[in-house]
PDB file of N, CA and C in Angstrom:
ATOM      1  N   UNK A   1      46.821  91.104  94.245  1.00  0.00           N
ATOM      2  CA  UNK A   1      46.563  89.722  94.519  1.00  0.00           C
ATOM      3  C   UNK A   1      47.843  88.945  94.832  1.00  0.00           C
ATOM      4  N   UNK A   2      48.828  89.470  94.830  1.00  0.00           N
ATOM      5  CA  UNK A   2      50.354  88.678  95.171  1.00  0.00           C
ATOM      6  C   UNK A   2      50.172  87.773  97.011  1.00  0.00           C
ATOM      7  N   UNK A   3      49.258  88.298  97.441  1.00  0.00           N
ATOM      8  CA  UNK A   3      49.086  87.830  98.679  1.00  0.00           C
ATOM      9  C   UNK A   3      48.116  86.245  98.499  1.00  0.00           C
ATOM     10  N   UNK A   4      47.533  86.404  97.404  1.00  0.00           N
ATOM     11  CA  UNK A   4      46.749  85.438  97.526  1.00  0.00           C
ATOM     12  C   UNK A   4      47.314  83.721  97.038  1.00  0.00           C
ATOM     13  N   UNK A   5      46.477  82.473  98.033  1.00  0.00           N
ATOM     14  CA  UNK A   5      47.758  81.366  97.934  1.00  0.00           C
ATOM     15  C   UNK A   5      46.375  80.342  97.186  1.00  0.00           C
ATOM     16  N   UNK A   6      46.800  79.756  96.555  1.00  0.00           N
ATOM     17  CA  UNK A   6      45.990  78.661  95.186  1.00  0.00           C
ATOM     18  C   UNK A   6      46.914  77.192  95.557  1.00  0.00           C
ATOM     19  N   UNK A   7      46.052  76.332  95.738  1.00  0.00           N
ATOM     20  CA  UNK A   7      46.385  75.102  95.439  1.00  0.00           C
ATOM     21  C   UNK A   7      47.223  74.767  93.747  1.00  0.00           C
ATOM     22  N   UNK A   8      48.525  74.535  94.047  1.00  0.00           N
ATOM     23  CA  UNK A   8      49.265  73.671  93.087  1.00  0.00           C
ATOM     24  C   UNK A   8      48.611  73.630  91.396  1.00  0.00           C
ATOM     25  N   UNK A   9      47.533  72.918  91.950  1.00  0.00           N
ATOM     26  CA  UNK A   9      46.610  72.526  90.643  1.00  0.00           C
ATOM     27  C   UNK A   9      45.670  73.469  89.636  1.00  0.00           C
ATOM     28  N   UNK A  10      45.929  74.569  90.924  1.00  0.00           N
ATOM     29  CA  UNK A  10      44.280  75.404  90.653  1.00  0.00           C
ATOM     30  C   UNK A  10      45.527  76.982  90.150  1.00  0.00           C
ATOM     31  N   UNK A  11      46.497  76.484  90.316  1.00  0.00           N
ATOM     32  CA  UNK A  11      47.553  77.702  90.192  1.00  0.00           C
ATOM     33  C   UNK A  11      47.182  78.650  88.306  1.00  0.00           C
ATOM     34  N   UNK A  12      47.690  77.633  87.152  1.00  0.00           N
ATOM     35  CA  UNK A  12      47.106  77.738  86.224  1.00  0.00           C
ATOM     36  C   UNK A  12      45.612  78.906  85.750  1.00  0.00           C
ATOM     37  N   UNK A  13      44.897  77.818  86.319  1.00  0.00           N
ATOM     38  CA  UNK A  13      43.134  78.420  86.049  1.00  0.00           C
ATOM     39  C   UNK A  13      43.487  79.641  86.829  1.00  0.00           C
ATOM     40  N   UNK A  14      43.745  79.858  88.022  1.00  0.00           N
ATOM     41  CA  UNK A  14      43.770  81.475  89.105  1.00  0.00           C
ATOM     42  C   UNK A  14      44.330  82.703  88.018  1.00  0.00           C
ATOM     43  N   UNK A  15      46.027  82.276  87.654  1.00  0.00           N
ATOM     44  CA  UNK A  15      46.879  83.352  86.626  1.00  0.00           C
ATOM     45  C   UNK A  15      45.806  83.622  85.472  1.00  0.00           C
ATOM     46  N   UNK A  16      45.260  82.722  85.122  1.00  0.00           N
ATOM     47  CA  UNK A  16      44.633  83.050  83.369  1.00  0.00           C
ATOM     48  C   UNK A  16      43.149  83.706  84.018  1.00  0.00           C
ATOM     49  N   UNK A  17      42.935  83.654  84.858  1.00  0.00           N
ATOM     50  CA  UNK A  17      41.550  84.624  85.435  1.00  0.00           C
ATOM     51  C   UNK A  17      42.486  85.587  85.849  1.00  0.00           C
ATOM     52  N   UNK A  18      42.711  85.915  86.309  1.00  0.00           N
ATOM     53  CA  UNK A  18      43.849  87.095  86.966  1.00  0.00           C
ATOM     54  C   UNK A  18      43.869  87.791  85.512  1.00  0.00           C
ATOM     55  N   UNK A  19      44.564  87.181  84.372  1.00  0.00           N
ATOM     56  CA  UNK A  19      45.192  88.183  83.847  1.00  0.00           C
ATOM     57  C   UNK A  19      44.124  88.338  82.946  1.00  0.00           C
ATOM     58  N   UNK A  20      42.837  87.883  82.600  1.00  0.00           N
ATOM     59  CA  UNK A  20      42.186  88.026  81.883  1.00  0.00           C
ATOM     60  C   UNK A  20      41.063  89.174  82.450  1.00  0.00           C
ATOM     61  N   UNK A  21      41.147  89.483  83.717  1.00  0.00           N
ATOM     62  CA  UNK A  21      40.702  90.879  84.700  1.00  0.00           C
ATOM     63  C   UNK A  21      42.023  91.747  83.974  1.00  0.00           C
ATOM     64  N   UNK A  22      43.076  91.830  84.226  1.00  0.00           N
ATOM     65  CA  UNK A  22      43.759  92.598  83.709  1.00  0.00           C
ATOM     66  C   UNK A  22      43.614  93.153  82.465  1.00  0.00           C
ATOM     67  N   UNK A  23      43.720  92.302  81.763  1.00  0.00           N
ATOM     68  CA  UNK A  23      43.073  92.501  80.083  1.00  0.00           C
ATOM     69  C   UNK A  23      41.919  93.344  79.619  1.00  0.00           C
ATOM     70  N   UNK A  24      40.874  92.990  80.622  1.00  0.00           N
ATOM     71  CA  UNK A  24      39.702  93.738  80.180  1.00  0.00           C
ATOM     72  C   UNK A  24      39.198  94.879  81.294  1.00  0.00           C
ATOM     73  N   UNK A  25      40.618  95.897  81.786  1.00  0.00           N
ATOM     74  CA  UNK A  25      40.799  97.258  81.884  1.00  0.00           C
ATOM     75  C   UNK A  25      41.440  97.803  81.008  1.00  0.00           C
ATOM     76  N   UNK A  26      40.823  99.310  81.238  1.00  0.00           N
ATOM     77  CA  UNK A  26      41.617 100.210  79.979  1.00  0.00           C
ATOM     78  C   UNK A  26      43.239  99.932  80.338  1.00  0.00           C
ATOM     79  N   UNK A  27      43.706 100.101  78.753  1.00  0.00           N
ATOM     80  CA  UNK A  27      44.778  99.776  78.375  1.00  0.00           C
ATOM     81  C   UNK A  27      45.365 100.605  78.999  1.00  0.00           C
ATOM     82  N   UNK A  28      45.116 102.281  78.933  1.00  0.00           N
ATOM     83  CA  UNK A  28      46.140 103.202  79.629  1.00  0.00           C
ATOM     84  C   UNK A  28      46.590 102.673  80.937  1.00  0.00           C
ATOM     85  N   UNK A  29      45.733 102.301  81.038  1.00  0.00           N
ATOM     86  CA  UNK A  29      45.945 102.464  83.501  1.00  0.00           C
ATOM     87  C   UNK A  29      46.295 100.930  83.020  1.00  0.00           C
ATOM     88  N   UNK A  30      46.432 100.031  82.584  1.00  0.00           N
ATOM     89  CA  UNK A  30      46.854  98.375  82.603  1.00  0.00           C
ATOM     90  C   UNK A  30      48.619  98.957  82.302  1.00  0.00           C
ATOM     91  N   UNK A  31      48.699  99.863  81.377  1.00  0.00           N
ATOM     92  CA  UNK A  31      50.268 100.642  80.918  1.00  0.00           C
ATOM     93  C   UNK A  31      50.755 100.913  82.195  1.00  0.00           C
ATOM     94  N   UNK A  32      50.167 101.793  82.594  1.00  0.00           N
ATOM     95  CA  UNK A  32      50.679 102.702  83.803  1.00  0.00           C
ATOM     96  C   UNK A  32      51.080 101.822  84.905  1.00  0.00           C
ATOM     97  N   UNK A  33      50.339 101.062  85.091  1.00  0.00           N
ATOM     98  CA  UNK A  33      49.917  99.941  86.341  1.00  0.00           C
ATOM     99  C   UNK A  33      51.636  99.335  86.187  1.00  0.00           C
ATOM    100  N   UNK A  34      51.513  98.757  85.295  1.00  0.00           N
ATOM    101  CA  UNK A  34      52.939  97.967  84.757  1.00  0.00           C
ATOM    102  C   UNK A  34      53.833  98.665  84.666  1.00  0.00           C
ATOM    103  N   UNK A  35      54.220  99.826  84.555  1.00  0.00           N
ATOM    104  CA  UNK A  35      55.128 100.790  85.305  1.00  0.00           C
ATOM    105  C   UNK A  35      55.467 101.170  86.701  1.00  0.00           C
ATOM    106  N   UNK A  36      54.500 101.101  86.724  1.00  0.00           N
ATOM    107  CA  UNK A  36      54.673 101.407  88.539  1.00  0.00           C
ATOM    108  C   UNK A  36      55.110 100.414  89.050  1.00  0.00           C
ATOM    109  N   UNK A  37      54.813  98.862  88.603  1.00  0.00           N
ATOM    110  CA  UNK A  37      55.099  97.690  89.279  1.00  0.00           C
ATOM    111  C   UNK A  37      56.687  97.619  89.052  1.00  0.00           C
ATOM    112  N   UNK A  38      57.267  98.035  87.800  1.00  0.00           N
ATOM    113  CA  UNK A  38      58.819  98.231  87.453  1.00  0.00           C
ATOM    114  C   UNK A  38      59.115  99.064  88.342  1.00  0.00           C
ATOM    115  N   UNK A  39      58.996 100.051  88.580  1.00  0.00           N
ATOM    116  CA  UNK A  39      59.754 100.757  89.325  1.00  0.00           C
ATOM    117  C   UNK A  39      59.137 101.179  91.352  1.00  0.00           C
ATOM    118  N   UNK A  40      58.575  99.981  91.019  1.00  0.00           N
ATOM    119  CA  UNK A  40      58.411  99.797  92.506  1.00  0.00           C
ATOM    120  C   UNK A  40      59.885  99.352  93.428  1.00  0.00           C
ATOM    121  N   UNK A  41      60.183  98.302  93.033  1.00  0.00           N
ATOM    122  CA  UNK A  41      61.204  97.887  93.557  1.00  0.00           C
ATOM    123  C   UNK A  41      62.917  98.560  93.743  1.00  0.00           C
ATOM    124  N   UNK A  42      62.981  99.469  92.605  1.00  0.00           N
ATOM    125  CA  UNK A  42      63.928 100.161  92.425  1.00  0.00           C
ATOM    126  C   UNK A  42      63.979 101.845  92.857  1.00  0.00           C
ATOM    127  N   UNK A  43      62.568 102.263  93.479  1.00  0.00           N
ATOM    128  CA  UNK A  43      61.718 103.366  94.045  1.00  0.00           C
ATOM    129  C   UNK A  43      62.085 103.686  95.737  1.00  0.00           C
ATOM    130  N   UNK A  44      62.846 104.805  96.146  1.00  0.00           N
ATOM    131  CA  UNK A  44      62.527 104.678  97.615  1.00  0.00           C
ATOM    132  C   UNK A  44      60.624 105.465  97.335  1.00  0.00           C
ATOM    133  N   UNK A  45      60.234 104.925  99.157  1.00  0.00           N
ATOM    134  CA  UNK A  45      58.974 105.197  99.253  1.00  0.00           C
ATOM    135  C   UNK A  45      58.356 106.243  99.064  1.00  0.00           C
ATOM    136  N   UNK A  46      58.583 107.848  99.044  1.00  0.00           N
ATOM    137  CA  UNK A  46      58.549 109.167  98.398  1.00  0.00           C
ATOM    138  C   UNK A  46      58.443 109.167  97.248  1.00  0.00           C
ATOM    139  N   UNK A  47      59.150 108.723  96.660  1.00  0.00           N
ATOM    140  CA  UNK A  47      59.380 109.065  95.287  1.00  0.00           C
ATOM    141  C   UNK A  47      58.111 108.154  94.579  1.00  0.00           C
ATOM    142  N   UNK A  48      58.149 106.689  95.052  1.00  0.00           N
ATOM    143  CA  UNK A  48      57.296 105.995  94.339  1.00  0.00           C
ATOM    144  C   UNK A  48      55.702 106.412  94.566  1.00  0.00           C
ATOM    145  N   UNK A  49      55.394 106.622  96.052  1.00  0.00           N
ATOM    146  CA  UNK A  49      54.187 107.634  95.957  1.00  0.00           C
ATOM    147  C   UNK A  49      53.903 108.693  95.016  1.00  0.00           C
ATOM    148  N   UNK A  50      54.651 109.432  94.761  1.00  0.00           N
ATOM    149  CA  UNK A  50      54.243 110.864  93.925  1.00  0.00           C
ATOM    150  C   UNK A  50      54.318 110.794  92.888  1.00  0.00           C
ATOM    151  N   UNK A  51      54.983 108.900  92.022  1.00  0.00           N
ATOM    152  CA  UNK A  51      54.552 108.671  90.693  1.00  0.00           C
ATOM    153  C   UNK A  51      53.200 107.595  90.894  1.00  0.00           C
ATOM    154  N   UNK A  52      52.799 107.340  92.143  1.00  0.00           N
ATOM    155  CA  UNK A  52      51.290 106.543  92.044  1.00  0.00           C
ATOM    156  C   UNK A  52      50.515 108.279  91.559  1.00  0.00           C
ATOM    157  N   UNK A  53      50.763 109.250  92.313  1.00  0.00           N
ATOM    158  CA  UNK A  53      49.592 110.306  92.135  1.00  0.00           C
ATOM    159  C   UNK A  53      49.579 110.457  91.065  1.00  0.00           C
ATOM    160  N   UNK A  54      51.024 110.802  90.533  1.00  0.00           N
ATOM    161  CA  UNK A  54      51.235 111.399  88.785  1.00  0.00           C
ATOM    162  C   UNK A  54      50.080 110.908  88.118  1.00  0.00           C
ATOM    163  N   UNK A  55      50.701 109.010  87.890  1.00  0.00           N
ATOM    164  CA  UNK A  55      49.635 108.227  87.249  1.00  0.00           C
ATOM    165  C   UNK A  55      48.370 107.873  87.469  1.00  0.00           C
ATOM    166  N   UNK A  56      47.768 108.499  88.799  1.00  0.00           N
ATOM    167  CA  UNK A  56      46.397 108.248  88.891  1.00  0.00           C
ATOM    168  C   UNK A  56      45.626 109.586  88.034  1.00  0.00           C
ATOM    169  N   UNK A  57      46.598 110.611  88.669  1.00  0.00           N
ATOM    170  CA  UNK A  57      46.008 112.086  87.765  1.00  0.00           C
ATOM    171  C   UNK A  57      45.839 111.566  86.116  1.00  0.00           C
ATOM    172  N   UNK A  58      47.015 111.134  85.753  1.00  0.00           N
ATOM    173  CA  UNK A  58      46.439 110.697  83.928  1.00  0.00           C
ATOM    174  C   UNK A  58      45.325 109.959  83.749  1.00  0.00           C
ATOM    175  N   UNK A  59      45.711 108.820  84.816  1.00  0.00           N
ATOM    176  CA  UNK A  59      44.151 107.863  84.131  1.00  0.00           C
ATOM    177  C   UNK A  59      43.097 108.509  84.422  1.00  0.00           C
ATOM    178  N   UNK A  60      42.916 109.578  85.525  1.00  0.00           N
ATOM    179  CA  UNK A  60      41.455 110.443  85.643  1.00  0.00           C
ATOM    180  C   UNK A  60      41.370 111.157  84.167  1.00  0.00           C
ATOM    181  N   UNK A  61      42.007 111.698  83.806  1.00  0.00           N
ATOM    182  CA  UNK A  61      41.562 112.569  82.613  1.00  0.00           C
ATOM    183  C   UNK A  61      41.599 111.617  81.700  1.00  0.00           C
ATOM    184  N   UNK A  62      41.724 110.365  81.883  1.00  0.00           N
ATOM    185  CA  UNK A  62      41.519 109.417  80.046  1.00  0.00           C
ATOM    186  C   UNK A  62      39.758 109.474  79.923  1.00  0.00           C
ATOM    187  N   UNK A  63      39.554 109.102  78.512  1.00  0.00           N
ATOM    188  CA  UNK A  63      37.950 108.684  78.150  1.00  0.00           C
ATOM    189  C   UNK A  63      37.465 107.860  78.805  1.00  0.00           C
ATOM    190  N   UNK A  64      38.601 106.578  79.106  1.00  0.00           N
ATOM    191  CA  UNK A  64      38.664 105.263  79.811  1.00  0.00           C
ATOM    192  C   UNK A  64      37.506 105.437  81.650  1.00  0.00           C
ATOM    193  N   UNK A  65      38.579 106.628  81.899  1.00  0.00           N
ATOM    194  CA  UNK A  65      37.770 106.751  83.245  1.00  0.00           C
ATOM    195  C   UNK A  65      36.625 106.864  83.042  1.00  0.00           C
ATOM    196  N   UNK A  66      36.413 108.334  82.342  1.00  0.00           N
ATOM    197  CA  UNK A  66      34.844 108.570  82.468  1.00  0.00           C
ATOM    198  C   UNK A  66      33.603 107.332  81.966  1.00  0.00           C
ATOM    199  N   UNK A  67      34.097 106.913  80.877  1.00  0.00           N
ATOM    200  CA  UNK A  67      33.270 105.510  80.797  1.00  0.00           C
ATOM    201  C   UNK A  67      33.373 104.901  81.977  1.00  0.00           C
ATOM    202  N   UNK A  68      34.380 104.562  82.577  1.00  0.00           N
ATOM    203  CA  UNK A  68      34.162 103.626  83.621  1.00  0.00           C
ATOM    204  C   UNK A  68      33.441 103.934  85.005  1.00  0.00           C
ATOM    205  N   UNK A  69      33.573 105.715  84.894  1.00  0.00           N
ATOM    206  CA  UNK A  69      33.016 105.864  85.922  1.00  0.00           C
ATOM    207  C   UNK A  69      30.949 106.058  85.616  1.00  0.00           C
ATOM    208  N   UNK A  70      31.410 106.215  84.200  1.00  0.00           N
ATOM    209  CA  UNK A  70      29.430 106.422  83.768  1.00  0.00           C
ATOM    210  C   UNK A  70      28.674 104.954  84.083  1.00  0.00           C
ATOM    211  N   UNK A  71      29.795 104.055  83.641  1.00  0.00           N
ATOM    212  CA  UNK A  71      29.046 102.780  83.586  1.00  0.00           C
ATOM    213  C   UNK A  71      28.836 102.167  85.100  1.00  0.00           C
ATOM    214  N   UNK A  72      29.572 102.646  85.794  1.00  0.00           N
ATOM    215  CA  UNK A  72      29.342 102.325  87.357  1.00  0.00           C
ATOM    216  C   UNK A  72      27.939 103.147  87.891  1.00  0.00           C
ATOM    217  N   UNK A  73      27.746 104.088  87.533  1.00  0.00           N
ATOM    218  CA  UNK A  73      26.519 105.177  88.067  1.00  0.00           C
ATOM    219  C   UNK A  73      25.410 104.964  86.795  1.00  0.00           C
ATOM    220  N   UNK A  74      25.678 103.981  85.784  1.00  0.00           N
ATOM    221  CA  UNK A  74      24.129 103.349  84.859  1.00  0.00           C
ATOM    222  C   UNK A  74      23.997 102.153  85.155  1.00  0.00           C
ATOM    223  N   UNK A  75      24.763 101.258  85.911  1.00  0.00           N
ATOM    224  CA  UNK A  75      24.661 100.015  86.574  1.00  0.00           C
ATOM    225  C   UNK A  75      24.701  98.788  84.922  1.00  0.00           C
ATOM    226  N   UNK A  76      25.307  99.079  84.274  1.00  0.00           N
ATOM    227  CA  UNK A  76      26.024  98.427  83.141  1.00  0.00           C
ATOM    228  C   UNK A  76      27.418  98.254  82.823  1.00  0.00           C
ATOM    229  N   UNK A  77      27.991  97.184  82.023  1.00  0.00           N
ATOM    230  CA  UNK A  77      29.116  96.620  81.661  1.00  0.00           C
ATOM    231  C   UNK A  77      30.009  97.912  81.028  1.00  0.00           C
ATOM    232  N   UNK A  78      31.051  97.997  81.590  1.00  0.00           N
ATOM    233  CA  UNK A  78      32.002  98.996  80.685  1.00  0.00           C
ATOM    234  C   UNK A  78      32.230  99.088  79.013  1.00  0.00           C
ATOM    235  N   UNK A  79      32.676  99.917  78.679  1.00  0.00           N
ATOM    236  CA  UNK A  79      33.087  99.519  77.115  1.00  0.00           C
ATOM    237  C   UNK A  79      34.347 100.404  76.991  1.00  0.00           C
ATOM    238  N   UNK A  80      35.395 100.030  76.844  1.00  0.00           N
ATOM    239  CA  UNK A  80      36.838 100.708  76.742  1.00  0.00           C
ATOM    240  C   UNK A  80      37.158 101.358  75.409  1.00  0.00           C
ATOM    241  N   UNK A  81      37.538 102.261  75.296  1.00  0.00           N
ATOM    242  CA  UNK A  81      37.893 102.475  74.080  1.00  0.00           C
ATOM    243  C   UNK A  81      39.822 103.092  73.464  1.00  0.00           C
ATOM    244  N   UNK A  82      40.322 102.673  74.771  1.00  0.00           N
ATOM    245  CA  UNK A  82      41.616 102.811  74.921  1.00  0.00           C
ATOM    246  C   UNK A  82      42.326 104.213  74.855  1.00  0.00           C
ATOM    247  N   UNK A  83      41.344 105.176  75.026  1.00  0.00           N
ATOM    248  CA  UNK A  83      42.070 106.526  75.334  1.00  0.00           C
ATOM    249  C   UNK A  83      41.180 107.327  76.284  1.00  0.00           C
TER     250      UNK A  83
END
């Protein structure tokens, strides 16, 4: 969402919805996520690709996924349980 532009006023309310989507993903991949964003900038483009795969391979094998992916294919709300 770094692309996206909010009126002045509405700046506030946008961040605290933003991060409150953030919040209520599993913790692992919200971890990971925030790693990658660190070492984005300090990453040539090779390198930082093949730690997006690394970290997508972990969050597939968390519990996190498979809930998330059950609850997408029972058409119900997730429930995280942080591993």
């Amino acid at each position: 969402m770094a692309l996206e532009c909010v009126e002045s006023h509405a700046l506030i309310t946008r961040v605290m919805e933003l991060a409150e989507t953030i919040a209520a993903r599993p913790t692992v991949t919200a971890r990971m996520i925030k790693t990658l964003f660190r070492q984005f900038l300090s990453s040539h483009l090779h390198d930082f690709l093949d730690n997006c795969a690394a970290i997508q391979a972990i969050c597939h094998s968390t519990e996190d996924h498979i809930e998330a992916v059950s609850s997408i294919l029972e058409k119900r709300t997730p429930t995280y349980s942080g591993r």
